[in-house]
C-alpha atoms as a PDB file:
ATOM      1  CA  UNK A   1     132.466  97.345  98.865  1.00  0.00           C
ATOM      2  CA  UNK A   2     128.902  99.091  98.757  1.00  0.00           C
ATOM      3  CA  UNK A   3     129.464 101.050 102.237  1.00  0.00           C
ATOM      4  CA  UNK A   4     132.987 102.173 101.058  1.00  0.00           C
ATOM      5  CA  UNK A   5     131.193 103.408  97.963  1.00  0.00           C
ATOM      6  CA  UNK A   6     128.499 105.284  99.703  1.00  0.00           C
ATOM      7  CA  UNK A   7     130.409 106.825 102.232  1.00  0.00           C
ATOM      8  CA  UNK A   8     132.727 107.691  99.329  1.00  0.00           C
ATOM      9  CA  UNK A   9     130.647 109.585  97.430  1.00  0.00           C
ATOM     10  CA  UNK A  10     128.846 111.266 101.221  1.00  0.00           C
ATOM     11  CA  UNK A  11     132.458 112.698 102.068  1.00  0.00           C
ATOM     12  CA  UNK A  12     132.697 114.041  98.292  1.00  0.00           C
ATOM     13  CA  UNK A  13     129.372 116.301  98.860  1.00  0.00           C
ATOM     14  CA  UNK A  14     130.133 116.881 102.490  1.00  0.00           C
ATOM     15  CA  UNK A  15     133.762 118.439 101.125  1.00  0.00           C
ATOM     16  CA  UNK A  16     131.411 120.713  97.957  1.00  0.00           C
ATOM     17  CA  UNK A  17     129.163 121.618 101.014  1.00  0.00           C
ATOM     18  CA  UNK A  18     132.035 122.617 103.334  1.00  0.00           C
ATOM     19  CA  UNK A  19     133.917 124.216 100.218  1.00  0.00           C
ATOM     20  CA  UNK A  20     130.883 126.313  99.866  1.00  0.00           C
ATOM     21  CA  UNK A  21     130.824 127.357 103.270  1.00  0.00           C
ATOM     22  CA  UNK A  22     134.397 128.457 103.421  1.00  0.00           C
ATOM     23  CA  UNK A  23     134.001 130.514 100.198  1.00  0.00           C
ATOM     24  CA  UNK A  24     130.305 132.434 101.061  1.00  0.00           C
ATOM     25  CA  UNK A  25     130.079 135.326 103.628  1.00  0.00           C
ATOM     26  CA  UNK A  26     128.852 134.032 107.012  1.00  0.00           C
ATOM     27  CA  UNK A  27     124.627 134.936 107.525  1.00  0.00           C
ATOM     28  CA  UNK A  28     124.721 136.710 110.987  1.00  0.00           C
ATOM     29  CA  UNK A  29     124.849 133.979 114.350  1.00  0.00           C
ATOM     30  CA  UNK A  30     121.091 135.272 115.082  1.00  0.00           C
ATOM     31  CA  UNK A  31     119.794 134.458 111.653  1.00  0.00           C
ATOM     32  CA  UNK A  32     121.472 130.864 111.877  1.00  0.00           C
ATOM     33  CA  UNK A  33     119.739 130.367 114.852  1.00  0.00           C
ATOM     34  CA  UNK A  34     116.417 131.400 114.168  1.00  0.00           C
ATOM     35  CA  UNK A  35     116.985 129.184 110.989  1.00  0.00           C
ATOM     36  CA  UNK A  36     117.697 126.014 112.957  1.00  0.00           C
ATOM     37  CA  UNK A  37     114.575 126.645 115.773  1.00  0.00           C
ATOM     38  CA  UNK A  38     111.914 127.828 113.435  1.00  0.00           C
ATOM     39  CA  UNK A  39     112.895 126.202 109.716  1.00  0.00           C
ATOM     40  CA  UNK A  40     111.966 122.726 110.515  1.00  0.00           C
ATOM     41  CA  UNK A  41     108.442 123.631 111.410  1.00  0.00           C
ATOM     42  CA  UNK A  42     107.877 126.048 108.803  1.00  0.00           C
ATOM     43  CA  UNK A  43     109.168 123.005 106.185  1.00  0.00           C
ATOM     44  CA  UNK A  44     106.867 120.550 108.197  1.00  0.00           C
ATOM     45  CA  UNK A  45     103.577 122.841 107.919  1.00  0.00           C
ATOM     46  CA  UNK A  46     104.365 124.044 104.262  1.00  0.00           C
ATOM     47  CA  UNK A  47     105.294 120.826 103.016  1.00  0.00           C
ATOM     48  CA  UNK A  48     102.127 119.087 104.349  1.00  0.00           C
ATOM     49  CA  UNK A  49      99.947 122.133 103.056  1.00  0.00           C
ATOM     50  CA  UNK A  50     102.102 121.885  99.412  1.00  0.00           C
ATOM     51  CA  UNK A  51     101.423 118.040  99.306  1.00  0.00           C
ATOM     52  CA  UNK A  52      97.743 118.609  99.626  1.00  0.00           C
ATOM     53  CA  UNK A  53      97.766 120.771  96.873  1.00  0.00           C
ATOM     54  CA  UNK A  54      99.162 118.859  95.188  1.00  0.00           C
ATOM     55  CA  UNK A  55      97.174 116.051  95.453  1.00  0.00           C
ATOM     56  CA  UNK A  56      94.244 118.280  94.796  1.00  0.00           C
ATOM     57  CA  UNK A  57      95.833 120.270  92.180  1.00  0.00           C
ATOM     58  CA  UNK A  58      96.927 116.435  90.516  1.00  0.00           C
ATOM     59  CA  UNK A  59      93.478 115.140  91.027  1.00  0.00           C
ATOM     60  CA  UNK A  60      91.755 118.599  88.945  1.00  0.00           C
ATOM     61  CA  UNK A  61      94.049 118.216  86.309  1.00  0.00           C
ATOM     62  CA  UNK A  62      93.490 114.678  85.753  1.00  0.00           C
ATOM     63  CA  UNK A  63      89.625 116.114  85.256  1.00  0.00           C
ATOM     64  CA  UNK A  64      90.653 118.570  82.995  1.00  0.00           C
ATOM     65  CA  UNK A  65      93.209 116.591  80.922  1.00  0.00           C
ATOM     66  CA  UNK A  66      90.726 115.265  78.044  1.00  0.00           C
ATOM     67  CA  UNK A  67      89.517 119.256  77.822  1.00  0.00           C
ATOM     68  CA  UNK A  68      93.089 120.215  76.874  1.00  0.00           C
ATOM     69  CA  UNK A  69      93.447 118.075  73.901  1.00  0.00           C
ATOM     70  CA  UNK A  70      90.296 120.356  72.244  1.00  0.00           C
ATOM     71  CA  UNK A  71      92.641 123.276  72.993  1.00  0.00           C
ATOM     72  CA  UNK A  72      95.431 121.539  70.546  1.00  0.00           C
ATOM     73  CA  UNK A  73      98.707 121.899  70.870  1.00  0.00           C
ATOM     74  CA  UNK A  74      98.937 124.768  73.208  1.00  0.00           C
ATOM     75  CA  UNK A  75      96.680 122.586  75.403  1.00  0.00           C
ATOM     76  CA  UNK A  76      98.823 119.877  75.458  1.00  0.00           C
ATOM     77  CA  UNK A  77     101.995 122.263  76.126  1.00  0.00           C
ATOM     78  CA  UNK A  78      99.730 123.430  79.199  1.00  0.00           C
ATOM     79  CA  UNK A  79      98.871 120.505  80.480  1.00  0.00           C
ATOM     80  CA  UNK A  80     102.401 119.038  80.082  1.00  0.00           C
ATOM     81  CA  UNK A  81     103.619 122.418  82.080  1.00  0.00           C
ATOM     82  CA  UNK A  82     101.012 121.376  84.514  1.00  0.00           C
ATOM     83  CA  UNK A  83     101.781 117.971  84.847  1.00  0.00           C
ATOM     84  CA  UNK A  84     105.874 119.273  85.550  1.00  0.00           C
ATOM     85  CA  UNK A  85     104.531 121.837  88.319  1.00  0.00           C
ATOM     86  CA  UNK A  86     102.891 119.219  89.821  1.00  0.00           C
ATOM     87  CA  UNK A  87     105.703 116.416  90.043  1.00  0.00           C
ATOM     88  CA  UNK A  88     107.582 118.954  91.088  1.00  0.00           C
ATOM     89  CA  UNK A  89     105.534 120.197  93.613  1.00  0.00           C
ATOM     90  CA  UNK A  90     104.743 116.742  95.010  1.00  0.00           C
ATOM     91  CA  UNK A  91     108.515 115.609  95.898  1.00  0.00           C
ATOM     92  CA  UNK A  92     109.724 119.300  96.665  1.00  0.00           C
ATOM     93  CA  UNK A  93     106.973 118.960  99.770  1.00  0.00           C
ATOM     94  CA  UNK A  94     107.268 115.558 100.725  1.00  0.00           C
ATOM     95  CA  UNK A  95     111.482 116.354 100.497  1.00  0.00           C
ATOM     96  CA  UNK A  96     110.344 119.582 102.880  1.00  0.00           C
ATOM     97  CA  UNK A  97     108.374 117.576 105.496  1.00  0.00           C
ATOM     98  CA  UNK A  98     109.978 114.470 106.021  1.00  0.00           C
ATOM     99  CA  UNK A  99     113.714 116.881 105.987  1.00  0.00           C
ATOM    100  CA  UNK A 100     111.996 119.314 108.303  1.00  0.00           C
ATOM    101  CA  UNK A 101     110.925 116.323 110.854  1.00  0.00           C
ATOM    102  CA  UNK A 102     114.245 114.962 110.530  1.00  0.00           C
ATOM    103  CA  UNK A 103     116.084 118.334 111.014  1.00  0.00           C
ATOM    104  CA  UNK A 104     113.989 118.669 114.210  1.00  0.00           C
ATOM    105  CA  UNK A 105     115.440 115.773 115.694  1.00  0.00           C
ATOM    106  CA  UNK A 106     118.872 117.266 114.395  1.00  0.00           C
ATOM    107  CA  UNK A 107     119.678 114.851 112.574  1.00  0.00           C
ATOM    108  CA  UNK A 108     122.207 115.817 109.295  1.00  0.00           C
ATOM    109  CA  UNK A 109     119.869 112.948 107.183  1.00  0.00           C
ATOM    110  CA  UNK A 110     117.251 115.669 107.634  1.00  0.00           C
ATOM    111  CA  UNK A 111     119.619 118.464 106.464  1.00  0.00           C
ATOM    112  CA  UNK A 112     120.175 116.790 103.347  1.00  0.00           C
ATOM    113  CA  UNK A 113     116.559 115.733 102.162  1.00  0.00           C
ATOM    114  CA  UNK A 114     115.214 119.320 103.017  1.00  0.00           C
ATOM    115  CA  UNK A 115     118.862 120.745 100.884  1.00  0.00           C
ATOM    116  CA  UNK A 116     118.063 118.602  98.318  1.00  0.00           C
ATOM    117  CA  UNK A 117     114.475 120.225  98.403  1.00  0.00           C
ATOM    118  CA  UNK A 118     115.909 123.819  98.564  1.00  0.00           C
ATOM    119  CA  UNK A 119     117.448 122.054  95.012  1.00  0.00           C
ATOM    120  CA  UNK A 120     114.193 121.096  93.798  1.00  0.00           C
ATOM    121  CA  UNK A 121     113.049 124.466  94.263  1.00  0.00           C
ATOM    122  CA  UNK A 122     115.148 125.970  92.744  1.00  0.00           C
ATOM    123  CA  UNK A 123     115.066 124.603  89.433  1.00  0.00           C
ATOM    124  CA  UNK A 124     111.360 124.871  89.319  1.00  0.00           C
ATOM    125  CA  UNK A 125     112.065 128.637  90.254  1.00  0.00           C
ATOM    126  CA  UNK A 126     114.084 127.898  87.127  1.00  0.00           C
ATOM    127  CA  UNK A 127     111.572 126.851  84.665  1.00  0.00           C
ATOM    128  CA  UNK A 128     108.553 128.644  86.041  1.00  0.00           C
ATOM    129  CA  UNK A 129     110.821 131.851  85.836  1.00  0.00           C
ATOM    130  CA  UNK A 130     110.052 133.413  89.585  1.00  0.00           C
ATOM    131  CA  UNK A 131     112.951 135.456  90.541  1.00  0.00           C
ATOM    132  CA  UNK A 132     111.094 136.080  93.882  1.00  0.00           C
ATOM    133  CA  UNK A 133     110.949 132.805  94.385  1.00  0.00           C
ATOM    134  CA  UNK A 134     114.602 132.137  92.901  1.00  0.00           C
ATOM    135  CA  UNK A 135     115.825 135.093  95.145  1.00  0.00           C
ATOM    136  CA  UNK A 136     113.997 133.232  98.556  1.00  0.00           C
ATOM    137  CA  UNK A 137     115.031 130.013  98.014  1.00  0.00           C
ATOM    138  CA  UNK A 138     119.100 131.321  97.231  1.00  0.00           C
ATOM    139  CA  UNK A 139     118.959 133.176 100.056  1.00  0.00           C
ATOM    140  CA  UNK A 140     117.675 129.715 102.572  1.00  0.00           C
ATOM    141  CA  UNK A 141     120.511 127.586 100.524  1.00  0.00           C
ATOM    142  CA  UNK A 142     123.103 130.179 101.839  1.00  0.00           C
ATOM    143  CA  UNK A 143     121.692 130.015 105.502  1.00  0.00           C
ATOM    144  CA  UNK A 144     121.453 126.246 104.970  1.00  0.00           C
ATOM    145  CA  UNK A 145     125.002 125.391 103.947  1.00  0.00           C
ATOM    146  CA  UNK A 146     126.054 127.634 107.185  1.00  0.00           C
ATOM    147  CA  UNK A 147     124.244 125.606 109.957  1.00  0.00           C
ATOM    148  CA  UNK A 148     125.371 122.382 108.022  1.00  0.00           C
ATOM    149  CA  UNK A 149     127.676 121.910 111.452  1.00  0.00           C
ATOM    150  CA  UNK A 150     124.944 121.991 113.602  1.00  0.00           C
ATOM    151  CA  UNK A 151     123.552 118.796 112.404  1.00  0.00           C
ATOM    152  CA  UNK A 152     124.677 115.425 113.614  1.00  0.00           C
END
């Protein structure tokens, strides 16, 4: 009952992902393959970098927390921002590296963590309001959803 379930609901998204790619213009065959040589390592290195500073990032902020509450409320709204970015942060680049090592192996697990990264990203492109960054990640969901066949 439990498998039937879960490979329910995996055929749903796999028919939203393929309903996506029938509907969106085709990124040109050289882009898709650049994409599938050269975006796992770029998600491995970045993600490992972005989880370090995180950590760091987490571990100054835990410093700085009791000098926030002197600041009042705006403090606390900062820190609270803070504290978002960093969650955030944290699972977007663990999502990123462990997605990028398993799309290197080819593996459609892979393409899933590191598209439900790309997801991640973009609502904290979202909140933080970076339309460069909003306009980025967009543009690697469209490549992303096109080389969904690729991975097995």
């Amino acid at each position: 009952m439990m498998g039937s379930s879960s490979s329910g609901s995996r055929g749903r998204w796999e028919d939203y992902v393929e309903q996506a790619r029938e509907k969106l213009p085709e990124p040109p065959p050289g882009i898709m393959d650049a994409y599938v040589k050269w975006i796992p390592w770029i998600a491995i290195i970045f993600g490992a970098i972005g989880f370090i500073f995180t950590v760091v990032f987490g571990l100054l902020g835990a410093v700085l927390s009791p000098f926030l509450v002197l600041a009042g409320a705006e403090g606390l709204r900062a820190g609270m921002s803070g504290v978002f970015a960093i969650v955030l942060g944290g699972i977007g680049s663990a999502l990123s590296f462990v997605g990028g090592w398993k799309m290197k192996q080819m593996s459609a697990t892979g393409w899933w963590i590191y598209g439900i990264g790309l997801a991640i990203g973009l609502l904290n492109d979202l909140v933080s309001f970076s339309v460069l960054g909003l306009i980025i990640t967009l543009a690697l969901a469209w490549i992303h959803i096109h080389v969904r066949p690729r991975y097995f």
